[in-house]
Each structure stands twice: as C-alpha cells, then as structure tokens.
N, C-alpha and C. Protein backbone atom coordinates (compact mmCIF):
# COMPACT_ATOMS: atom_id res chain seq x y z
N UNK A 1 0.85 -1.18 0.00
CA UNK A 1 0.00 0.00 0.00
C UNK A 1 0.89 1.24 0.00
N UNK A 2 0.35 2.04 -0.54
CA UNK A 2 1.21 3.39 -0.62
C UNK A 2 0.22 4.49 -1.34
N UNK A 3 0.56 5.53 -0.23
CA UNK A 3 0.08 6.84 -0.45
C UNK A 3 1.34 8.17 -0.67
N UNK A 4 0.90 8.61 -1.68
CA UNK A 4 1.78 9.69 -2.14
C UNK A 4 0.93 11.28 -2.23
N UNK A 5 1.57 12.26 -1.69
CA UNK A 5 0.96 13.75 -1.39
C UNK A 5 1.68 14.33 -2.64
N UNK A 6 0.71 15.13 -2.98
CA UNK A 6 1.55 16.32 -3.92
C UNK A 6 0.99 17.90 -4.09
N UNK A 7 1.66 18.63 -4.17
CA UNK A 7 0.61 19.73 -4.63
C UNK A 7 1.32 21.17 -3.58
N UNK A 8 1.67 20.84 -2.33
CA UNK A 8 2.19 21.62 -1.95
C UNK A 8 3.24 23.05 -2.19
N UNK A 9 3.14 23.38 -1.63
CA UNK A 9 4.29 24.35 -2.00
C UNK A 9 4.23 26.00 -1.51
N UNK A 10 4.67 27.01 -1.55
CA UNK A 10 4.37 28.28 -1.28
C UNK A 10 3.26 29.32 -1.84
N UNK A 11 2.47 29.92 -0.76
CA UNK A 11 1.68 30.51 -1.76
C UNK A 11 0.94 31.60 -0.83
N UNK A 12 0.74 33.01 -1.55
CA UNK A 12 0.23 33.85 -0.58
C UNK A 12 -0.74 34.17 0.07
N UNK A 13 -0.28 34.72 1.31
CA UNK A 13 -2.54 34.96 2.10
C UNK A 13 -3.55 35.12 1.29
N UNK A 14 -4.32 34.14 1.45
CA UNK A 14 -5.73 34.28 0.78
C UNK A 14 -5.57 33.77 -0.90
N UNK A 15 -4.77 33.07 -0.97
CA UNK A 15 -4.41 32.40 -2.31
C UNK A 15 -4.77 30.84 -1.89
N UNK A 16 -4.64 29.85 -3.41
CA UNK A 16 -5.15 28.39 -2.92
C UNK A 16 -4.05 27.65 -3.33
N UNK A 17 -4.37 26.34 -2.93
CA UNK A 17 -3.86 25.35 -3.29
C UNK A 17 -4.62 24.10 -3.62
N UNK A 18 -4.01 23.17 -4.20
CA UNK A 18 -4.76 21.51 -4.28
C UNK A 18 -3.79 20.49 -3.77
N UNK A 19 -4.16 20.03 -2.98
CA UNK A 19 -3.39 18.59 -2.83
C UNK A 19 -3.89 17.25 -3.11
N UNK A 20 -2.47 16.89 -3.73
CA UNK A 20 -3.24 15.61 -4.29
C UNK A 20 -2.96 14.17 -3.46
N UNK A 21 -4.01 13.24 -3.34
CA UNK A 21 -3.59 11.81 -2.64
C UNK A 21 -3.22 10.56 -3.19
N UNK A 22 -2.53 10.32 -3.74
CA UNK A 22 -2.54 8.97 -4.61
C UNK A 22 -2.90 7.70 -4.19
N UNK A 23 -3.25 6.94 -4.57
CA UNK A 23 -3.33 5.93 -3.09
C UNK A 23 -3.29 4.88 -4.52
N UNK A 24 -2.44 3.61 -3.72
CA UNK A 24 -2.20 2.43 -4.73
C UNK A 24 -2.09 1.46 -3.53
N UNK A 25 -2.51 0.21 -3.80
CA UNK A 25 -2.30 -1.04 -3.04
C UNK A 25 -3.30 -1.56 -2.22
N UNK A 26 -4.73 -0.83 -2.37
CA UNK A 26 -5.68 -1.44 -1.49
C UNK A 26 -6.99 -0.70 -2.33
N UNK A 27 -8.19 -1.52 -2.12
CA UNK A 27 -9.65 -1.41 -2.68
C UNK A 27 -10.31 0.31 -2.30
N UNK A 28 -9.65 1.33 -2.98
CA UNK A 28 -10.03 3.07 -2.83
C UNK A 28 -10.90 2.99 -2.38
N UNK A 29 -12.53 2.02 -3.18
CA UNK A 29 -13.64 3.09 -2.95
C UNK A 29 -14.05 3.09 -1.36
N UNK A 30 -13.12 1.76 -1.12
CA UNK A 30 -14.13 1.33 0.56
C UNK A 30 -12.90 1.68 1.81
N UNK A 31 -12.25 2.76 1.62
CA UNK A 31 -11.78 3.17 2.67
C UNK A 31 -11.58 4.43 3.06
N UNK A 32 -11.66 4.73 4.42
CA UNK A 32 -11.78 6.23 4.74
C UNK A 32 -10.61 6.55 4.62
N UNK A 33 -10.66 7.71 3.80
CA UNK A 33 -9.30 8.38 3.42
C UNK A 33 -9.33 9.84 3.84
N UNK A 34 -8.37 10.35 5.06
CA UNK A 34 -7.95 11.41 5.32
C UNK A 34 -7.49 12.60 4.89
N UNK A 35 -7.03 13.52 5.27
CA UNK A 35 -6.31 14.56 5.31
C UNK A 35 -6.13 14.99 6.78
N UNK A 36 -4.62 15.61 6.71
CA UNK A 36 -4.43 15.78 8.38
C UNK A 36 -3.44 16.88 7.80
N UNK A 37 -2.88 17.62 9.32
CA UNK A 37 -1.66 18.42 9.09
C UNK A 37 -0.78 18.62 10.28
N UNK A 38 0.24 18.93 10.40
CA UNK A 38 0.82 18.90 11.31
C UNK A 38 2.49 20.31 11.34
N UNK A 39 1.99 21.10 12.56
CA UNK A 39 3.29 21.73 12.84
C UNK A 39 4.10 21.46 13.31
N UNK A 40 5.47 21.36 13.12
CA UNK A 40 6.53 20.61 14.06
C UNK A 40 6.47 21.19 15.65
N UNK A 41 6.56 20.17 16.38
CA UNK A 41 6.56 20.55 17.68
C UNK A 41 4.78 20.27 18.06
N UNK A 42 3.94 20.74 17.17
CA UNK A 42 2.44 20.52 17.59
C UNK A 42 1.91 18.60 17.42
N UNK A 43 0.62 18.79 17.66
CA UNK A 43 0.10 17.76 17.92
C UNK A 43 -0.28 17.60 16.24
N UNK A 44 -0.78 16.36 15.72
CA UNK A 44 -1.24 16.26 14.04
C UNK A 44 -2.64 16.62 14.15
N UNK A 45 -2.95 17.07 13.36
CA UNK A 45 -4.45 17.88 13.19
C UNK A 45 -5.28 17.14 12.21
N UNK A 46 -6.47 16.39 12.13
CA UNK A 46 -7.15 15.97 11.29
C UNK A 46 -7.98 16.66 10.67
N UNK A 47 -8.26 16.98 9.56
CA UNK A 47 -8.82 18.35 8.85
C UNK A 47 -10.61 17.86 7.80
N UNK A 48 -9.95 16.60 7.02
CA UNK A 48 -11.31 16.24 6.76
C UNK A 48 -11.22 15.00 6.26
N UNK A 49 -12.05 14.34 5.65
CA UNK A 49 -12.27 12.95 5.35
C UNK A 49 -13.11 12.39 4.81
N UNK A 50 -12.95 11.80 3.82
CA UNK A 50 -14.32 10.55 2.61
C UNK A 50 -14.24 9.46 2.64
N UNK A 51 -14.90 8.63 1.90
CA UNK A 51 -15.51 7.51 2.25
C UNK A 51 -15.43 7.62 0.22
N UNK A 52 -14.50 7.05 -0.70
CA UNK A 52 -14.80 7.33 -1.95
C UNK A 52 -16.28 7.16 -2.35
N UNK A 53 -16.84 5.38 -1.91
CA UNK A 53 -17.82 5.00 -2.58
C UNK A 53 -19.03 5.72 -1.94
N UNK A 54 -18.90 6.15 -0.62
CA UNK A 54 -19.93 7.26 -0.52
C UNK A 54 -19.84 8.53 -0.92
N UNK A 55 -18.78 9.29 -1.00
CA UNK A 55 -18.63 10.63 -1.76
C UNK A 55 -19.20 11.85 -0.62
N UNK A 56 -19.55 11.32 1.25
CA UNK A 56 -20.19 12.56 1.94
C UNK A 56 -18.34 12.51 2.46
N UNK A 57 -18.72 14.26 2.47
CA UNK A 57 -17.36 14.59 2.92
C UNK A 57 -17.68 15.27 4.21
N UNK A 58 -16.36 15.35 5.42
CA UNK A 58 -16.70 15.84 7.08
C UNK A 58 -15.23 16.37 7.32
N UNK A 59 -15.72 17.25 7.76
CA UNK A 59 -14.63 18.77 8.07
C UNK A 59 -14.38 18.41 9.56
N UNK A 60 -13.50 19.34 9.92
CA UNK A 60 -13.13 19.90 10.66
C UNK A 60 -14.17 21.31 10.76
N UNK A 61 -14.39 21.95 11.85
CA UNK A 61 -15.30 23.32 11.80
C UNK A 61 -14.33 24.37 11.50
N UNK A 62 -12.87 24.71 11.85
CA UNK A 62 -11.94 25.18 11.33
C UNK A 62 -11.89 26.04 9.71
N UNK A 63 -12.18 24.56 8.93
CA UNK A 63 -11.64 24.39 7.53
C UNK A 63 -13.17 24.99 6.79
N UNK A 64 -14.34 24.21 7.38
CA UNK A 64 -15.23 24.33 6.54
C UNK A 64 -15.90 25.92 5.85
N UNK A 65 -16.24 25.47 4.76
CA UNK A 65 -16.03 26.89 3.89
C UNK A 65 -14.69 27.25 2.79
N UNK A 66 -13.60 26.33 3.73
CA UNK A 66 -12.75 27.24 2.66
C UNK A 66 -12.07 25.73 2.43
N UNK A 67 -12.10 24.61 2.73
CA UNK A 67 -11.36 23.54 2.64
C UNK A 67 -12.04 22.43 1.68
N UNK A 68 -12.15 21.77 0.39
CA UNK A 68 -13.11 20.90 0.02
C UNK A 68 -12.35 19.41 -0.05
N UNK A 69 -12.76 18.49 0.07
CA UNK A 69 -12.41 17.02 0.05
C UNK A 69 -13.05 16.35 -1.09
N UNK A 70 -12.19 15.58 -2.13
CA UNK A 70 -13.03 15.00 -3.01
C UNK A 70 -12.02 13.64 -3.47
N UNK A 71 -13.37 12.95 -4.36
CA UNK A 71 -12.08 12.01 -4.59
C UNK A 71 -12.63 12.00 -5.98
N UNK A 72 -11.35 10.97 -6.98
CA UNK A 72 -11.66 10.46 -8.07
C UNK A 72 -11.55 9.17 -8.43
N UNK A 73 -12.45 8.09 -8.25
CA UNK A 73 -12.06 6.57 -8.40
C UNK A 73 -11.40 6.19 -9.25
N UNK A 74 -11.31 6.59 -10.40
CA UNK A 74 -10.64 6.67 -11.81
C UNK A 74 -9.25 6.50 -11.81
N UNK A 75 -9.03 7.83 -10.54
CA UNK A 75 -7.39 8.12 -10.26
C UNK A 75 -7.19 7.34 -9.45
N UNK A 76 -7.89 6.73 -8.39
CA UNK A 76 -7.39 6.39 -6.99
C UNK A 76 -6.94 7.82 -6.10
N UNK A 77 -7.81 8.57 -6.34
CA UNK A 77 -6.87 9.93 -5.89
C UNK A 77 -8.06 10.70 -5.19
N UNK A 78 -7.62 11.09 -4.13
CA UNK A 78 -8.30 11.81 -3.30
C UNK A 78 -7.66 13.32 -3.35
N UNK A 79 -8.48 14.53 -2.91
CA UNK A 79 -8.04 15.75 -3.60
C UNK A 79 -8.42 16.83 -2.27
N UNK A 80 -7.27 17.67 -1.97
CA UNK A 80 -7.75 18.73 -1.01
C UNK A 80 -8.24 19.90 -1.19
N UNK A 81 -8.79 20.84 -2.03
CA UNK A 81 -9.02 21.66 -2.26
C UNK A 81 -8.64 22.91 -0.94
N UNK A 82 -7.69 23.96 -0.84
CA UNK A 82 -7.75 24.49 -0.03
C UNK A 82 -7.81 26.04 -0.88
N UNK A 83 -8.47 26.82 -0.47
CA UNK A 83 -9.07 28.33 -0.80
C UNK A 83 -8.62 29.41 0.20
N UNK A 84 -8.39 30.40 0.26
CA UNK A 84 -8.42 31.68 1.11
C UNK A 84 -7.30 30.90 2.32
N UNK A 85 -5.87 30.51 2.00
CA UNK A 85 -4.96 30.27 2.79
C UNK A 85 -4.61 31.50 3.64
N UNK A 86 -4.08 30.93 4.56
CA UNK A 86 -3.88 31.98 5.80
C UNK A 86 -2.78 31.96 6.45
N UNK A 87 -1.68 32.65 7.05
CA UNK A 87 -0.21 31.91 7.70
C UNK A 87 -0.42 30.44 8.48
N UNK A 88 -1.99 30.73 9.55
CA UNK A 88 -1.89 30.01 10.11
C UNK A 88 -2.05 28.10 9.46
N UNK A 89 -2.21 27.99 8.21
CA UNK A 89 -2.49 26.95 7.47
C UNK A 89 -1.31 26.30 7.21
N UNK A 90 0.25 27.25 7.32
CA UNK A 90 1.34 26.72 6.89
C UNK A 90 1.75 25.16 7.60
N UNK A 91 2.08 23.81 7.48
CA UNK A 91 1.75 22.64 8.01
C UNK A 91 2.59 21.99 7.05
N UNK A 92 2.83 20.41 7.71
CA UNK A 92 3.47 19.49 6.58
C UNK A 92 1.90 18.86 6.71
N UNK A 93 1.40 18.53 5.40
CA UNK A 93 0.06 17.79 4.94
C UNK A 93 -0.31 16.63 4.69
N UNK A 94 -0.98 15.67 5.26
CA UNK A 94 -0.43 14.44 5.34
C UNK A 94 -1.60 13.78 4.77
N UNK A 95 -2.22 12.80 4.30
CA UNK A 95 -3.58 11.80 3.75
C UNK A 95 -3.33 10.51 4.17
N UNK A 96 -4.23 9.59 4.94
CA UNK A 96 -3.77 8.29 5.38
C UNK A 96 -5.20 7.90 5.26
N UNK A 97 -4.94 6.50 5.34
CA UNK A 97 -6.32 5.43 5.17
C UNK A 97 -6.39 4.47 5.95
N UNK A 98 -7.64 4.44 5.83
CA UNK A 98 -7.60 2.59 7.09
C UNK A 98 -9.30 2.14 5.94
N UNK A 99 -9.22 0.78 6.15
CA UNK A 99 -10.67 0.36 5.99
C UNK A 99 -11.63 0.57 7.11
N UNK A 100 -11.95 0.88 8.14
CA UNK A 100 -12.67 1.03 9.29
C UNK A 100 -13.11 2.32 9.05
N UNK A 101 -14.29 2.39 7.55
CA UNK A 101 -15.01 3.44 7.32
C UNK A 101 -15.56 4.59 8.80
N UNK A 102 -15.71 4.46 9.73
CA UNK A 102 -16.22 5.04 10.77
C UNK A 102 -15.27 5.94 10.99
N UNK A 103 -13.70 5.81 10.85
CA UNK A 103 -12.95 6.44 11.44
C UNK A 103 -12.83 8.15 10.76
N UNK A 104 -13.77 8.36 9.94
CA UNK A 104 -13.93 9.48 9.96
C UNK A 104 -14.83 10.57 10.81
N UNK A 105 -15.42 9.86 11.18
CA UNK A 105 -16.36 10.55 12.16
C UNK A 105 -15.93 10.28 13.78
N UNK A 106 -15.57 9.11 13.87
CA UNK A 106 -14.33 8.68 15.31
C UNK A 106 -13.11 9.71 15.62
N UNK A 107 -12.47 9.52 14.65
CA UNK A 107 -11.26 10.18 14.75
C UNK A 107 -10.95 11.24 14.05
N UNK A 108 -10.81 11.41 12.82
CA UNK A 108 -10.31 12.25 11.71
C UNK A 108 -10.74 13.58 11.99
N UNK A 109 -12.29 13.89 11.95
CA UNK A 109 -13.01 14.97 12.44
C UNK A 109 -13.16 15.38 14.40
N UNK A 110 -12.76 14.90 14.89
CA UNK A 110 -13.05 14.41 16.30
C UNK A 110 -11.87 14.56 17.06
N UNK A 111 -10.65 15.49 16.44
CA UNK A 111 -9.50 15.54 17.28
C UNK A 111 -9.05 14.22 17.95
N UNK A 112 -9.22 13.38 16.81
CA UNK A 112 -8.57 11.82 16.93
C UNK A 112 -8.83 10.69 18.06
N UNK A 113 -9.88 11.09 18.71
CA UNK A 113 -10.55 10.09 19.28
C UNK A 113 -9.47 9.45 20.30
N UNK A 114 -10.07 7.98 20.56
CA UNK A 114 -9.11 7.08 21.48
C UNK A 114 -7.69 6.54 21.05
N UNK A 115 -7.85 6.78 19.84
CA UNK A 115 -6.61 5.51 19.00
C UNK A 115 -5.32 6.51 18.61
N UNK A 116 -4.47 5.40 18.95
CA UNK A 116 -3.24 6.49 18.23
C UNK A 116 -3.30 6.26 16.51
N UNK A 117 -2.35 7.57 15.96
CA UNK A 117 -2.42 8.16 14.78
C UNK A 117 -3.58 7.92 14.07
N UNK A 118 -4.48 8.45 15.14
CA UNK A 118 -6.46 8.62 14.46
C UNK A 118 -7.15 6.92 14.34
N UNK A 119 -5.63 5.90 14.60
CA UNK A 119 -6.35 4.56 14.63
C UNK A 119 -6.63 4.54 12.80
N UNK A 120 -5.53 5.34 11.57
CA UNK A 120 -5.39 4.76 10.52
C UNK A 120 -4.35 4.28 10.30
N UNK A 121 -4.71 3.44 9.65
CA UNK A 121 -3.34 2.35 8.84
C UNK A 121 -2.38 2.50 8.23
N UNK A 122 -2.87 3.51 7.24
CA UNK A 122 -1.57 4.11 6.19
C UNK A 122 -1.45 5.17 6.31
N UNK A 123 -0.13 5.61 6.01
CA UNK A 123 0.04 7.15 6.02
C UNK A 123 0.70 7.74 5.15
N UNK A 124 0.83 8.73 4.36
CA UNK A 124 1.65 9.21 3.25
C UNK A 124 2.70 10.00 4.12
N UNK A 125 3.78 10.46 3.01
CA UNK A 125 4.81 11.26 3.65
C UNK A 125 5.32 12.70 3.87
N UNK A 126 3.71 12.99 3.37
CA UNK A 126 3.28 14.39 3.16
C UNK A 126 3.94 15.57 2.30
N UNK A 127 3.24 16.52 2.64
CA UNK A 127 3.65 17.41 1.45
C UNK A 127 3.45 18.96 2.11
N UNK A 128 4.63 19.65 2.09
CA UNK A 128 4.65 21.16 2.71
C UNK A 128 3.78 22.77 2.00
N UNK A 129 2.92 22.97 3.32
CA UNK A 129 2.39 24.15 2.71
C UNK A 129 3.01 25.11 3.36
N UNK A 130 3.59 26.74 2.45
CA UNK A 130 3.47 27.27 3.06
C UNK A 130 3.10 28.84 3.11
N UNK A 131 2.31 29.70 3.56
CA UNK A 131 1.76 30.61 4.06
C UNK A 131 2.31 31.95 4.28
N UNK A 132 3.38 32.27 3.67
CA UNK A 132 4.14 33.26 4.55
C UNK A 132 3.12 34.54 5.10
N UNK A 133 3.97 34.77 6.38
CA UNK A 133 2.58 35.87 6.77
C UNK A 133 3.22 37.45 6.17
C-alpha cells in the first residue's frame, strides 16, 4: 500500500492550493481516506475525510467553507481543495487510510478520538504548505 501527497508548496494569504492523494495497493472506494496536518513541535491535526464510494465529505469546523475534500475513483486519488490560505495553514500535509469506514467521524473529524495516529493504517509522507505571513 502506498500513499503519495503532492501539490504543496508556497503561496500567498488568501491564495489556494490543491493537494493531491494517490493511493495504490488497497480497494479506494471502501476506505476512509484522510487529510491531516501537522506543525513541528504541535500535535497532528485531522482536517477532513471521505468515504470514496460514498462521496459525503466531514470537516473539521476550522476548515469548513474554505477547505473541500473530493475524490476520483478513476485516479485512486483523493483531492484537497484548499481556498483563502492563511499563515496560520502553513503545516506538513499528510492523507492516510484505514478500511474502518467510521474512522472518519471517530477520529479524523473528532480531534482523533481514542486511538493512536487517528487509529489509521496508512500514512503518506506528506507534502509542505506554506503561508508566509
């Protein structure tokens, strides 16, 4: 299994970005697939999360409005849409999966619940945004 981030990179207040999720080595449509972020030194932040073959997407209250989650079965690729960036957004960006569809509403959205690393399976090796203020 393997997940690959892309899309990152520098970009100014109130400007966007897309990040992309690749995901190869396991059945896309039936697993909850993340987005998270993380500042060095901070705790990892779970931001939002799908379910491909269902297509409902769940935020963070943070993000919502300016953050969209989507996927494409086609690609195997799950997609971050981020809009109206802000310093405080600057993060290494991470997408991970588990089959235990629930764990988006458990963990991902939920400031990660009981389980360590949100209790998903895979994790990509992320990809740097950044924000300058």
């Amino acid at each position: 299994v393997q997940l690959v981030e892309s899309g990152g990179g520098s970009v100014q207040a109130g400007g966007s970005l897309r990040l992309s999720c690749k995901v190869s080595g396991l059945r896309f449509d039936n697993y909850a697939i993340g987005w998270f972020r993380q500042v060095p030194g901070k705790r990892r932040e779970g931001l939002a999360c799908i379910v491909p073959e269902d297509g409902r997407p769940y935020y963070i209250d943070s993000v919502k409005g300016r953050f969209t989650i989507s996927s494409e079965s086609a690609e195997n690729t799950v997609y971050l849409q981020m809009n109206n960036l802000e310093p405080e957004d600057t993060a290494d960006y991470y997408c991970a999966a588990d089959s235990w569809k629930d764990l988006c509403v458990r963990t991902v959205v939920a400031r990660g619940g009981p389980y360590p690393h949100f209790g998903m399976k895979y994790w990509g090796k992320g990809t740097r945004v950044t924000v300058p203020s």
